[in-house]
C-alpha atoms as a PDB file:
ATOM      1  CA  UNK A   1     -50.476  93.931  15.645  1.00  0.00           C
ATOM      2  CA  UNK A   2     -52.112  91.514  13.246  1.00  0.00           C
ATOM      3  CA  UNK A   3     -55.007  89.632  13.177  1.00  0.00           C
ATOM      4  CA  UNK A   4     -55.393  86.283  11.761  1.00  0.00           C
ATOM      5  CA  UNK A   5     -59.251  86.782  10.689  1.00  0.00           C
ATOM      6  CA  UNK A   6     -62.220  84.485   9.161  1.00  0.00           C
ATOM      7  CA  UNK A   7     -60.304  81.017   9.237  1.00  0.00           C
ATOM      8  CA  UNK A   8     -62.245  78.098   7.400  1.00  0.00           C
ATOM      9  CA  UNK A   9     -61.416  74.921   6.824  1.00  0.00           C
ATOM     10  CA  UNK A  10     -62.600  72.806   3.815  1.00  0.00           C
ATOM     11  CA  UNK A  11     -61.546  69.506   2.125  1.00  0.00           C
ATOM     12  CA  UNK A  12     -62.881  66.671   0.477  1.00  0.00           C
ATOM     13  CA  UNK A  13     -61.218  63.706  -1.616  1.00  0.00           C
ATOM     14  CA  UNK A  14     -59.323  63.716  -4.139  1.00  0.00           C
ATOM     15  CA  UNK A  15     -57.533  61.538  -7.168  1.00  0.00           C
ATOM     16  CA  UNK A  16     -56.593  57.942  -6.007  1.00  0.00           C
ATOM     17  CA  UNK A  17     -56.381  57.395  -1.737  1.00  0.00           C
ATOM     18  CA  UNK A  18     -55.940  61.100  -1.246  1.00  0.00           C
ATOM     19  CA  UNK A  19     -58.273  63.652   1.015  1.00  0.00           C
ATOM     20  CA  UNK A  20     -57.614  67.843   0.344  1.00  0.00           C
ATOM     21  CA  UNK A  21     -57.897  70.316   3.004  1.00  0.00           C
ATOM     22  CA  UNK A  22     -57.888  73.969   2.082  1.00  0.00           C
ATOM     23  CA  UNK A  23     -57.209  76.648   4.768  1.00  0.00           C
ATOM     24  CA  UNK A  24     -58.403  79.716   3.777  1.00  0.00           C
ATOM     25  CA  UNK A  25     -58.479  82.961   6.324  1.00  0.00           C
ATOM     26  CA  UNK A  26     -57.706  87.119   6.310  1.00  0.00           C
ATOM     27  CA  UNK A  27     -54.577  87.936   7.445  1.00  0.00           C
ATOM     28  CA  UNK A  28     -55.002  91.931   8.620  1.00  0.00           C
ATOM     29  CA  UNK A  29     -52.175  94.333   9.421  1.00  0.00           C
ATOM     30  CA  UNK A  30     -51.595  97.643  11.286  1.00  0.00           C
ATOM     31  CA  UNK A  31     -50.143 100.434   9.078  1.00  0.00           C
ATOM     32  CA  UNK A  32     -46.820  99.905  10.415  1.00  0.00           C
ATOM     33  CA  UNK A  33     -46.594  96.254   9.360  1.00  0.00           C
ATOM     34  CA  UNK A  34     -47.384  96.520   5.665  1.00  0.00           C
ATOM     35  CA  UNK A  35     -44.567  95.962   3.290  1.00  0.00           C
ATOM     36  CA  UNK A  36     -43.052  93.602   6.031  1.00  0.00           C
ATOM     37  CA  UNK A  37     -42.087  89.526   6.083  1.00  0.00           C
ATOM     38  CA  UNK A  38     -44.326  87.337   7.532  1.00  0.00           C
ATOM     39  CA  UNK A  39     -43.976  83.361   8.179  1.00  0.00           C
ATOM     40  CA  UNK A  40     -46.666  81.746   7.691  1.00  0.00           C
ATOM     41  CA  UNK A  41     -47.053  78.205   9.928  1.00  0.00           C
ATOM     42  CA  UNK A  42     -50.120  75.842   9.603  1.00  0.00           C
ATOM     43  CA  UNK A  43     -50.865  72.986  11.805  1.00  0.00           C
ATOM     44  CA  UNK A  44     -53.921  70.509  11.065  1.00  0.00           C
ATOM     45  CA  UNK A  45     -55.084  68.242  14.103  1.00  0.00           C
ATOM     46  CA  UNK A  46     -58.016  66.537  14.389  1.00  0.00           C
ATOM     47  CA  UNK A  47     -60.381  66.938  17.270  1.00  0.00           C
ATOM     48  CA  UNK A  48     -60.190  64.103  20.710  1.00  0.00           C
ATOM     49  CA  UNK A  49     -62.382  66.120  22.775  1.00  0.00           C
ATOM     50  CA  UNK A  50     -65.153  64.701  23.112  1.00  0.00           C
ATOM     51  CA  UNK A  51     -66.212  61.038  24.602  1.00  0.00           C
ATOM     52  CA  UNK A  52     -65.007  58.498  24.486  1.00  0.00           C
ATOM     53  CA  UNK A  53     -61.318  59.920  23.641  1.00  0.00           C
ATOM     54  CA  UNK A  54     -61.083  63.043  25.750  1.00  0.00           C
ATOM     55  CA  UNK A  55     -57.593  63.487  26.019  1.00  0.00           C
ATOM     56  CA  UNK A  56     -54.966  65.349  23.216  1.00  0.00           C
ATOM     57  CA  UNK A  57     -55.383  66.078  19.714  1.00  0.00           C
ATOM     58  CA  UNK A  58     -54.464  64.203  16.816  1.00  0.00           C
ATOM     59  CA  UNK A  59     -51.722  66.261  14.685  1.00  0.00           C
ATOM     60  CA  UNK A  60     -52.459  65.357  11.207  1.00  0.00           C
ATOM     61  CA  UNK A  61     -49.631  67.339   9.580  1.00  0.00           C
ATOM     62  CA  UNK A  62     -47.844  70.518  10.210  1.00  0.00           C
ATOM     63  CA  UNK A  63     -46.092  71.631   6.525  1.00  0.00           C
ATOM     64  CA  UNK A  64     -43.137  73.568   5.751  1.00  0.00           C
ATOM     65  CA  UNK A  65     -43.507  77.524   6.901  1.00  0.00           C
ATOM     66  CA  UNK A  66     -44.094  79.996   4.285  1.00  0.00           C
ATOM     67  CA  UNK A  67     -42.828  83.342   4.074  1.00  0.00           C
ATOM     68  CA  UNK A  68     -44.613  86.121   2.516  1.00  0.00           C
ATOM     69  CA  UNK A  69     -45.517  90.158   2.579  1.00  0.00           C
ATOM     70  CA  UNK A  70     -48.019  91.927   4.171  1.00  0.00           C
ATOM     71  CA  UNK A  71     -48.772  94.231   0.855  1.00  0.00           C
ATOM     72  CA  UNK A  72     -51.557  96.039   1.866  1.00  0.00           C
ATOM     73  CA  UNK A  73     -53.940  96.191   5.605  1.00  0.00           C
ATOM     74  CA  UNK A  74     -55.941  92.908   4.283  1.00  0.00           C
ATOM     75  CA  UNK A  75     -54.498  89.809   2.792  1.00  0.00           C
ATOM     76  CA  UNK A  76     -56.164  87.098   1.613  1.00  0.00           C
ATOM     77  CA  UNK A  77     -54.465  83.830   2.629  1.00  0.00           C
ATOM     78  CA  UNK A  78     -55.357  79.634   1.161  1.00  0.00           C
ATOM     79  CA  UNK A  79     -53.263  76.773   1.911  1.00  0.00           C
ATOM     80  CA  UNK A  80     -54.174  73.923   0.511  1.00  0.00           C
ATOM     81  CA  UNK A  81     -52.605  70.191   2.073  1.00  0.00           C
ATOM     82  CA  UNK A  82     -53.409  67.090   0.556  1.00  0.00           C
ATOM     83  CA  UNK A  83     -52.613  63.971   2.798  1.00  0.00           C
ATOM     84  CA  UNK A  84     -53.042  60.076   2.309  1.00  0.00           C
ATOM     85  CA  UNK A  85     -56.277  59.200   3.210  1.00  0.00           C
ATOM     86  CA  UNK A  86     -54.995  56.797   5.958  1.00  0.00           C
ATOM     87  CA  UNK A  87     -53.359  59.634   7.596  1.00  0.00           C
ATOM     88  CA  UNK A  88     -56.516  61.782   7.374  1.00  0.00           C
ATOM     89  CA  UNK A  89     -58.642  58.774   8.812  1.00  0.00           C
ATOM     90  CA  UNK A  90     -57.345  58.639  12.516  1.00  0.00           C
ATOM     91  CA  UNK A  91     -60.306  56.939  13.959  1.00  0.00           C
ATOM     92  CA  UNK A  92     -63.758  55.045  13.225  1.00  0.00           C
ATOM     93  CA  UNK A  93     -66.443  57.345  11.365  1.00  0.00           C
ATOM     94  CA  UNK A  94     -66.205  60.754  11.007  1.00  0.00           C
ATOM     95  CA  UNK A  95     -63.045  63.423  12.167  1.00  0.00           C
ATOM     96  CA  UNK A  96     -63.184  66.555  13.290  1.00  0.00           C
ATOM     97  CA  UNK A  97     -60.350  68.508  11.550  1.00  0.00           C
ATOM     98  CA  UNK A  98     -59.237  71.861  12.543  1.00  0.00           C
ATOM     99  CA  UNK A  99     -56.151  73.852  11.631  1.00  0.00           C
ATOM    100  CA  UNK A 100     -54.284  75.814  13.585  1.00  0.00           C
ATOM    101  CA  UNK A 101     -52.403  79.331  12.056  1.00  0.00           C
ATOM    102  CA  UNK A 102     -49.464  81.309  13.367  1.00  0.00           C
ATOM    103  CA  UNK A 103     -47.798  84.350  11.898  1.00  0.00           C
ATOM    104  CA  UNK A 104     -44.724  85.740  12.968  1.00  0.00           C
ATOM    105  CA  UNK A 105     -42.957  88.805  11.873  1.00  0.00           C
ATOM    106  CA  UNK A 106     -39.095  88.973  10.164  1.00  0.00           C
ATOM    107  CA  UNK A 107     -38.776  91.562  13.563  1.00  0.00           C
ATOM    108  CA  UNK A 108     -40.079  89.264  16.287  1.00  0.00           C
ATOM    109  CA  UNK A 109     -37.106  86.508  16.441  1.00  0.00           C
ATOM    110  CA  UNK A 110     -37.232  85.685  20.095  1.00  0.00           C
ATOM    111  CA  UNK A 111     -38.741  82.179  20.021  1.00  0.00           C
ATOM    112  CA  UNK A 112     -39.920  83.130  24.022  1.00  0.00           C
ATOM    113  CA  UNK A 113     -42.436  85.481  22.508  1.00  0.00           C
ATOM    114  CA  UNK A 114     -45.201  83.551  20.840  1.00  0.00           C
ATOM    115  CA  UNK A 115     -46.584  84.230  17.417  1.00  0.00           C
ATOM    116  CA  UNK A 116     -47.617  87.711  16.275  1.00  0.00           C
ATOM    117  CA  UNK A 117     -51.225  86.619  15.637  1.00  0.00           C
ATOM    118  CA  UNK A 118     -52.539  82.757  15.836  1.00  0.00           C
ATOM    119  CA  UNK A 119     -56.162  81.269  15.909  1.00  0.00           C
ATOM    120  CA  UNK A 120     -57.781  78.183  15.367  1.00  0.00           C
ATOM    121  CA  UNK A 121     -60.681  77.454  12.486  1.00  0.00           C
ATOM    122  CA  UNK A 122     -63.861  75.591  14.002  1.00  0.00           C
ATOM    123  CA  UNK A 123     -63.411  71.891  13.393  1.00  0.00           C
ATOM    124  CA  UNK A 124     -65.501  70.849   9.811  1.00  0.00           C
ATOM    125  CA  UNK A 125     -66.691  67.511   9.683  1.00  0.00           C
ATOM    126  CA  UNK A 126     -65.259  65.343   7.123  1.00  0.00           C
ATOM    127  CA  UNK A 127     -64.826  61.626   6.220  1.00  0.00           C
ATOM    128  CA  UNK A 128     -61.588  60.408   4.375  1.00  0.00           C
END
């Protein structure tokens, strides 16, 4: 089974009223999975858990899946997002952005099973 592994989350601003976040994380795969299709689904949310909001998550954005192929045990994944700086800013001061990663194998098509492998990166601390 795989193993979403290491998952960081940068960003920082970019041209004009624009704020970059890169995903980056190891995807690894049992013998039996390399050579196979992979989708690739990122979510970015922005952290509510703490007073005074304690309640849900902010999604900030949740882009297009991606397909790709598991072409040896270790894979080195990035996403990159860039998002209007007013969608970025959900709140007063700082957010606390996290991304969320599923994969899912071309075999696994039951949408009752969850993802093959998921995890979450720690939440960075950024200011759009």
């Amino acid at each position: 089974m795989c193993v979403v592994a290491n998952p960081k989350i940068t960003g920082g601003p970019v041209g004009g009223d624009n704020y970059r976040f890169d995903v980056t994380y190891t995807a690894k795969f049992d013998p039996a999975e390399i050579n196979g299709t992979f989708t690739e689904f990122i979510r970015l949310r922005e952290s509510d858990s703490g007073a005074p909001f304690g309640g849900g998550d902010d999604n900030l954005t949740a882009p297009n899946p991606v397909t790709f192929v598991a072409t040896a045990s270790t894979v080195g994944r990035h996403f990159g997002i860039i998002l209007p700086t007013d969608v970025a800013d959900t709140e007063i001061g700082h957010e606390e952005v996290y991304a969320e990663i599923w994969l899912r194998s071309s075999g696994n098509l039951d949408e009752s099973v969850g993802p093959d492998c998921k995890a979450a990166t720690a939440s960075g601390d950024f200011n759009p």
